[in-house]
Protein backbone atom coordinates (compact mmCIF):
# COMPACT_ATOMS: atom_id res chain seq x y z
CA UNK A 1 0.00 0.00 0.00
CA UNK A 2 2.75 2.35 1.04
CA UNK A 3 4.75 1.33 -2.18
CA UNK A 4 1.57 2.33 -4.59
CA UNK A 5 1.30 5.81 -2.71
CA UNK A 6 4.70 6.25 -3.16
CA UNK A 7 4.98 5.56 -7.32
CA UNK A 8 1.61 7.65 -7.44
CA UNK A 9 3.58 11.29 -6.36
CA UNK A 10 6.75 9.98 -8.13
CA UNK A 11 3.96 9.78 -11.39
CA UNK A 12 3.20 12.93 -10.48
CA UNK A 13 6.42 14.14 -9.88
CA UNK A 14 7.81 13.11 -13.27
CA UNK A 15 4.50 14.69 -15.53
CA UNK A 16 5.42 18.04 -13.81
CA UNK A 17 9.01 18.19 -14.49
CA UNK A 18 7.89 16.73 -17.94
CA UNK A 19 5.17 19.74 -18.51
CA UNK A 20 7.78 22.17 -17.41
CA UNK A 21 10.59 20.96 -19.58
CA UNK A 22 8.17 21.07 -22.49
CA UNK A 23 7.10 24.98 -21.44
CA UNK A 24 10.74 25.72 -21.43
CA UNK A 25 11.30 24.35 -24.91
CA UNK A 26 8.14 26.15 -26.32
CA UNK A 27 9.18 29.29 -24.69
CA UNK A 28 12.65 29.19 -25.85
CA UNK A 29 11.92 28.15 -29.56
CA UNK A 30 9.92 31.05 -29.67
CA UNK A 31 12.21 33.19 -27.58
CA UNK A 32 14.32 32.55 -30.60
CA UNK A 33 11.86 33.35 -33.13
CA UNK A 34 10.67 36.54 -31.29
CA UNK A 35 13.89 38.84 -32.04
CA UNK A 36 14.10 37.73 -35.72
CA UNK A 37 10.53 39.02 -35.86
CA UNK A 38 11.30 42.06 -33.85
CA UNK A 39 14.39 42.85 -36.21
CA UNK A 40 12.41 42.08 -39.51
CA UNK A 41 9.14 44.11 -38.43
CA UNK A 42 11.65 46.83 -37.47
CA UNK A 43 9.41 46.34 -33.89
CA UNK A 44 11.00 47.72 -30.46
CA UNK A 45 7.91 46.56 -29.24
CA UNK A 46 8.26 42.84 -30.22
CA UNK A 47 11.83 42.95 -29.29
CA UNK A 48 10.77 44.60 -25.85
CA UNK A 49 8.91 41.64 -25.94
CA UNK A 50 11.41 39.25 -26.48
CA UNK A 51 13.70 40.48 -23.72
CA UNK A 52 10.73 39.48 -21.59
CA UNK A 53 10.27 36.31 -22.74
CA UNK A 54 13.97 35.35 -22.76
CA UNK A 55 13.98 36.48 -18.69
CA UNK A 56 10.79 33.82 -18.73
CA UNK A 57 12.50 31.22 -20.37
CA UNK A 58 15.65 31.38 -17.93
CA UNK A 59 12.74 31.46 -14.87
CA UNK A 60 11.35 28.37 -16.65
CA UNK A 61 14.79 26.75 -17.20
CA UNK A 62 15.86 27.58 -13.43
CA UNK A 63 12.50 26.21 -12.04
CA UNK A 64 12.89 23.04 -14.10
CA UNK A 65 16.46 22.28 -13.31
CA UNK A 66 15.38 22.62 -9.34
CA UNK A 67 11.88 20.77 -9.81
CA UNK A 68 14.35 17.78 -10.84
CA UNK A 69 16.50 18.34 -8.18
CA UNK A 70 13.16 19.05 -5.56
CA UNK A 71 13.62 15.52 -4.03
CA UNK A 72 17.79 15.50 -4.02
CA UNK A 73 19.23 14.77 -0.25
CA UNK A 74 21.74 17.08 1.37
CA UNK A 75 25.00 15.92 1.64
CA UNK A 76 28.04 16.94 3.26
CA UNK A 77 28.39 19.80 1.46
CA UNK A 78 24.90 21.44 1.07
CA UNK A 79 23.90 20.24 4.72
CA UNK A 80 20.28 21.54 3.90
CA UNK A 81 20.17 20.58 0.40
CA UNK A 82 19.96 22.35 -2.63
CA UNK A 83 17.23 24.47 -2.36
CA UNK A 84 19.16 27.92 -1.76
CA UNK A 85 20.28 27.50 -5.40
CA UNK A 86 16.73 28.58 -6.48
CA UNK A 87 17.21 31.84 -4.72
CA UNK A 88 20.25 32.32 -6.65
CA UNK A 89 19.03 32.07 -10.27
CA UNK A 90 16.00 34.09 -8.79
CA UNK A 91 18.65 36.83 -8.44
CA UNK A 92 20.63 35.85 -11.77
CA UNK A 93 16.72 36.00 -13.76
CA UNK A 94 16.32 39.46 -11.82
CA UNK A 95 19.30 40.99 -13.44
CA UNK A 96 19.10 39.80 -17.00
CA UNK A 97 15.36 41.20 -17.06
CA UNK A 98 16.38 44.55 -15.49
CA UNK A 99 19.19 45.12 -17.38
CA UNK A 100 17.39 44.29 -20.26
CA UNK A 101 14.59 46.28 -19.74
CA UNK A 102 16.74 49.70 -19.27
CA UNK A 103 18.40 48.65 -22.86
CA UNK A 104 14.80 48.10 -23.99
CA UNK A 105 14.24 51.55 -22.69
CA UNK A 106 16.98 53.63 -23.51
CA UNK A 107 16.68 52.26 -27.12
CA UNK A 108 13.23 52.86 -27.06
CA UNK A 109 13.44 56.91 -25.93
CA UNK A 110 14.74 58.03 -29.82
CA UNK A 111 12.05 56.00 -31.56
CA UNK A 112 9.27 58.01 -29.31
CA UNK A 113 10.86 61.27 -30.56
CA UNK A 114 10.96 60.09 -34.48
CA UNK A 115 9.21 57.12 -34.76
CA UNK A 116 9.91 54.93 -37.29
CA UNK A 117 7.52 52.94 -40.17
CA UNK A 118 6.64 48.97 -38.78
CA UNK A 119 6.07 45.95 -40.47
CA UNK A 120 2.50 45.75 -39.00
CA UNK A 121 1.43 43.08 -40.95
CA UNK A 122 4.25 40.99 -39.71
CA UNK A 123 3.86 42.55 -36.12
CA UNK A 124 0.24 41.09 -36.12
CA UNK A 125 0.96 37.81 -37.84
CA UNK A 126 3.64 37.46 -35.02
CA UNK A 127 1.10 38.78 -32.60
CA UNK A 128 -1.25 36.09 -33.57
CA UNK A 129 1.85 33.38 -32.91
CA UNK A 130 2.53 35.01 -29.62
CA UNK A 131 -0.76 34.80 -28.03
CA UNK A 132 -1.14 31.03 -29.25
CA UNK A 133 2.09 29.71 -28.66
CA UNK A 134 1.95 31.71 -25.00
CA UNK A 135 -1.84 30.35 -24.13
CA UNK A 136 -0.37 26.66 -24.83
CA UNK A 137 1.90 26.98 -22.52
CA UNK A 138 -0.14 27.94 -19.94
CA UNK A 139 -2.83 25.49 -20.78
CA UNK A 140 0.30 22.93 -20.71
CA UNK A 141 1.37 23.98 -17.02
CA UNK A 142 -2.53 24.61 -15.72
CA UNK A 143 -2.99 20.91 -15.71
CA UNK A 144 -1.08 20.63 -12.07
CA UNK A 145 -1.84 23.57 -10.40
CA UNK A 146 -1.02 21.54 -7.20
CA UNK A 147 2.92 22.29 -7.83
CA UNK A 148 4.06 25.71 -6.72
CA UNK A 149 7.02 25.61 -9.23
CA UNK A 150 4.00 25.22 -11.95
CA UNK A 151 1.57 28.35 -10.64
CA UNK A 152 4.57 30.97 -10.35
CA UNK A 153 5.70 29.69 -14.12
CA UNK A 154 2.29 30.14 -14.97
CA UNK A 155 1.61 33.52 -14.23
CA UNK A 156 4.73 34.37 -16.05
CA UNK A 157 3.40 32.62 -19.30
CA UNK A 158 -0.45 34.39 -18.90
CA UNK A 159 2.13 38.08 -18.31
CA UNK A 160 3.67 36.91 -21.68
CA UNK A 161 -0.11 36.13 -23.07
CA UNK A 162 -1.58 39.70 -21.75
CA UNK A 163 1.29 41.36 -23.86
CA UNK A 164 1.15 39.75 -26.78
CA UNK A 165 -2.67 40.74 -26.56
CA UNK A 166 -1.39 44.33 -26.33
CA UNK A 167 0.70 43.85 -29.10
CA UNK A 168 -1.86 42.41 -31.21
CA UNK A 169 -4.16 45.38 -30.60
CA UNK A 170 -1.68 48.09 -31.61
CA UNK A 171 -0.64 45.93 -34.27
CA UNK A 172 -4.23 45.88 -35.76
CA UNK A 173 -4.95 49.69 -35.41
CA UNK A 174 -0.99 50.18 -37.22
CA UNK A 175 -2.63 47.89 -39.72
CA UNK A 176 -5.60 50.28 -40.97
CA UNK A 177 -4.10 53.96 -39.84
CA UNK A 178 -0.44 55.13 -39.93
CA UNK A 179 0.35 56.30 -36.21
CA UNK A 180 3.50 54.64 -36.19
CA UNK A 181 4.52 56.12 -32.38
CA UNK A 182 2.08 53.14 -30.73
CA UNK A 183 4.93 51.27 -31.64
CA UNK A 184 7.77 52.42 -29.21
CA UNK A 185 4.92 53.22 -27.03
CA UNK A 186 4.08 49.47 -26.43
CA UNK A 187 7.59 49.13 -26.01
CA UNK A 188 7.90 51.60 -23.09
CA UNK A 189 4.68 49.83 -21.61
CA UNK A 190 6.52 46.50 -21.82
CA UNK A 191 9.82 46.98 -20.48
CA UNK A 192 8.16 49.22 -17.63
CA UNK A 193 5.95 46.61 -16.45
CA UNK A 194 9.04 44.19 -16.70
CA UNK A 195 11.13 46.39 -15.03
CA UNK A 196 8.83 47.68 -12.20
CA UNK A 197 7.78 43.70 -11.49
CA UNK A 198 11.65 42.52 -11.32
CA UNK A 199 12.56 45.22 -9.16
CA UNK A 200 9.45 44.36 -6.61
CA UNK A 201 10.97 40.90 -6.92
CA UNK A 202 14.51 41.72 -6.06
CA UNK A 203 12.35 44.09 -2.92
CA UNK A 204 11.11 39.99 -2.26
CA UNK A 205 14.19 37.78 -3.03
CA UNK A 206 16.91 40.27 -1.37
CA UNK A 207 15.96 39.38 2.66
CA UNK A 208 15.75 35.61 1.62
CA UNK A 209 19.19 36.26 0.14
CA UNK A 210 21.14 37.67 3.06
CA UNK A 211 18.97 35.55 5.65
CA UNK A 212 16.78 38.08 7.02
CA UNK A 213 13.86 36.43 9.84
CA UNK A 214 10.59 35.52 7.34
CA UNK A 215 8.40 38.43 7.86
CA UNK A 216 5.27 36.24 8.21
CA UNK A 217 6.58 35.04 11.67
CA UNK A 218 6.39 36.84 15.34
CA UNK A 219 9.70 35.68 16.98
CA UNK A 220 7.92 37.45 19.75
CA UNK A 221 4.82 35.06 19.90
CA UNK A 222 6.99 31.90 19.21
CA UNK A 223 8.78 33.03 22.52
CA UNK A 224 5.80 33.68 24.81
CA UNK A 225 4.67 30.08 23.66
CA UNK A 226 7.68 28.57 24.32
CA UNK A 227 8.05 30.34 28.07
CA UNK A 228 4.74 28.72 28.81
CA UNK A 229 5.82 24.88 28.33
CA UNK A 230 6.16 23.53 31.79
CA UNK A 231 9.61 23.35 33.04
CA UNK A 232 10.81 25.81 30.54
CA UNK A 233 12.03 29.43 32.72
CA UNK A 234 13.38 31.00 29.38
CA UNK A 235 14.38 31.07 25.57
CA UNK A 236 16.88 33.17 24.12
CA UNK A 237 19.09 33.29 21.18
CA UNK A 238 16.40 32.35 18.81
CA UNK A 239 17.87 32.71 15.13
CA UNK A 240 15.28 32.17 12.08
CA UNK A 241 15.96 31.92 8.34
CA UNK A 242 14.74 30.63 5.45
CA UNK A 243 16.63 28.81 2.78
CA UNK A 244 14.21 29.94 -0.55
CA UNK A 245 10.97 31.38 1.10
CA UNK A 246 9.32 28.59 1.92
CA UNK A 247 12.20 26.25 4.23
CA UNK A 248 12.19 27.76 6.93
CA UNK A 249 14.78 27.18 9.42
CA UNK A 250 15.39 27.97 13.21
CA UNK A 251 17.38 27.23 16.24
CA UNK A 252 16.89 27.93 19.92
CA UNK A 253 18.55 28.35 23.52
CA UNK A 254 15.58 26.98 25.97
CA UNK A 255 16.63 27.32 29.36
CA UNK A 256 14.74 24.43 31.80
CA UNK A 257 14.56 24.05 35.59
CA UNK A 258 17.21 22.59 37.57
CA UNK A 259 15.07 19.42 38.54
CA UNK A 260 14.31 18.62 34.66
CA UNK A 261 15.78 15.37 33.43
CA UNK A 262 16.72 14.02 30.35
CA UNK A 263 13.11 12.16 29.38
CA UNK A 264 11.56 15.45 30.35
CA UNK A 265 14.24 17.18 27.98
CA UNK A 266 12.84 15.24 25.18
CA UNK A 267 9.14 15.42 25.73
CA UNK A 268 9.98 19.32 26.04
CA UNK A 269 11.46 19.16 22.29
CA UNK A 270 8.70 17.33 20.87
CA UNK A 271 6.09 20.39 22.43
CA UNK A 272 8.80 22.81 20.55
CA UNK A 273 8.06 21.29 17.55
CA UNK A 274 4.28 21.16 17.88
CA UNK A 275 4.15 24.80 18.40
CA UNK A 276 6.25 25.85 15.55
CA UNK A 277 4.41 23.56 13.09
CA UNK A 278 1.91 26.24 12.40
CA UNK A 279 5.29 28.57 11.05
CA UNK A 280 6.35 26.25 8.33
CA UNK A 281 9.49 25.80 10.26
CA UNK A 282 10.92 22.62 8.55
CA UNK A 283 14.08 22.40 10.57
CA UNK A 284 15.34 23.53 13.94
CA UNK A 285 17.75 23.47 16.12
CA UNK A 286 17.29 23.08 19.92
CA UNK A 287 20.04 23.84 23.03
CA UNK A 288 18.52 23.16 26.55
CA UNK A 289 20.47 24.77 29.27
CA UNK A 290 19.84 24.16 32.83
CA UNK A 291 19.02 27.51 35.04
CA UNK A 292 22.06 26.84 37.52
CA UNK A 293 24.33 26.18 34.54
CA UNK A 294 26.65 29.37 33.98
CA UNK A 295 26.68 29.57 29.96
CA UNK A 296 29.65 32.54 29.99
CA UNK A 297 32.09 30.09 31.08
């Protein structure tokens, strides 16, 4: 029984890194295909475009190199495994998208000031491409919504949808009347949005980074539960981190009476645990000191 549970999530486990593999290939193939259009259409906003979905396709790549690697042990040398590698490329994806975005922009400023004739029957046919090849993907990934790897990809393909919508439009008005400046204008839209949302990610990623406490938890409240076990007189030097935003990781001084022995100790640990469950605290590290012992020596 255990043994058919088990080869159920590893089924599971293999048609999600299979979906995402197959998003990453779509959205790279077309990644590709995206700045030949953008050069041949003569298209800053395509291109614009393209910068975005090349920062998607790295997201995509990182998120399906670490959904295979989800399930990989530590060892003795990444003790807690390899999750803090995803916060990594989330840094790495963060600075290809903003620096592409200001290139995006600062090559976009000239073409607002004399804008220049478009393809827009190219524009459009690639429009057309972009919001089908975009809505597969997300169909693709929308059949596990259960994996968290999957959602966050997905709202990055429906962003990449949205925009080729927005191309589409401004290709089709291009089409019938010659206001060539909706061009450049799209393209100022575009890399905005991307750089305004990778710069509220970097505002996200940058605590996890350097190790700063999860903001979701009171240390405070996790301390005035503790206190109240019985036996326990104090806890200090509580330290709280979290390997990629969700691992959460934490370690603890608890200080017991003098009378407390070893099975009480233990019992004492397990009620530790119990009360940081509700935290998502997935690992943690507990000291007991007795209240006679002098900890300075």
């Amino acid at each position: 029984m255990g043994h058919q549970h088990h080869h159920h999530s590893h089924g599971q486990h293999h048609d999600s890194t299979k979906n995402i593999g197959w998003a990453f290939f779509l959205n790279l193939t077309f990644t590709i295909f995206e700045f030949i259009g953008g050069f041949y259409t003569n298209s800053i906003a395509i291109l614009s475009d393209a910068v975005h979905d090349l920062g998607d396709t790295l997201a995509i790549g990182a998120g399906y190199f670490f959904e295979r690697y989800s399930n990989k042990k530590e060892n003795t040398t990444y003790t807690y495994g390899y999750r803090r590698y995803s916060t990594l490329a989330a840094i790495i994806n963060i600075i290809v998208l903003t620096s592409g975005s200001i290139l995006i922009i600062v090559n976009t400023i000239p073409r607002l000031i004399e804008p220049e004739e478009v393809h827009s029957e190219g524009m459009l046919l690639m429009a057309f491409i972009g919001v089908a090849v975009n809505g597969m993907a997300v169909f693709k990934l929308f059949g596990n919504k259960n994996s968290a790897n999957q959602r966050v990809m997905m709202l990055h393909l429906m962003e990449d949808t949205l925009g080729w919508v927005a191309v589409l439009i401004g290709a089709l008005v291009m089409n019938f009347y010659d206001i060539p400046i909706i061009d450049p204008l799209l393209s100022l839209g575009i890399a905005s949005f991307i750089l305004y949302n990778a710069i509220k990610n970097l505002i996200g990623i940058l605590p996890i980074f350097l190790q700063a406490a999860p903001h979701d938890i009171n240390q405070k409240d996790i301390i005035h539960d503790l206190i109240q076990i019985k036996n326990v007189e104090d806890a200090h030097d509580l330290h709280l981190w979290s390997l990629d935003g969700e691992f959460n990781i934490m370690s603890l001084h608890l200080v017991v009476e003098n009378t407390t022995d070893m099975c009480r100790c233990a019992e004492i640990k397990k009620e530790v645990r119990e009360i940081i469950k509700k935290d998502k605290i997935k690992h943690i590290t507990i000291e007991i000191e007795r209240s006679d012992e002098d900890c300075e020596k």
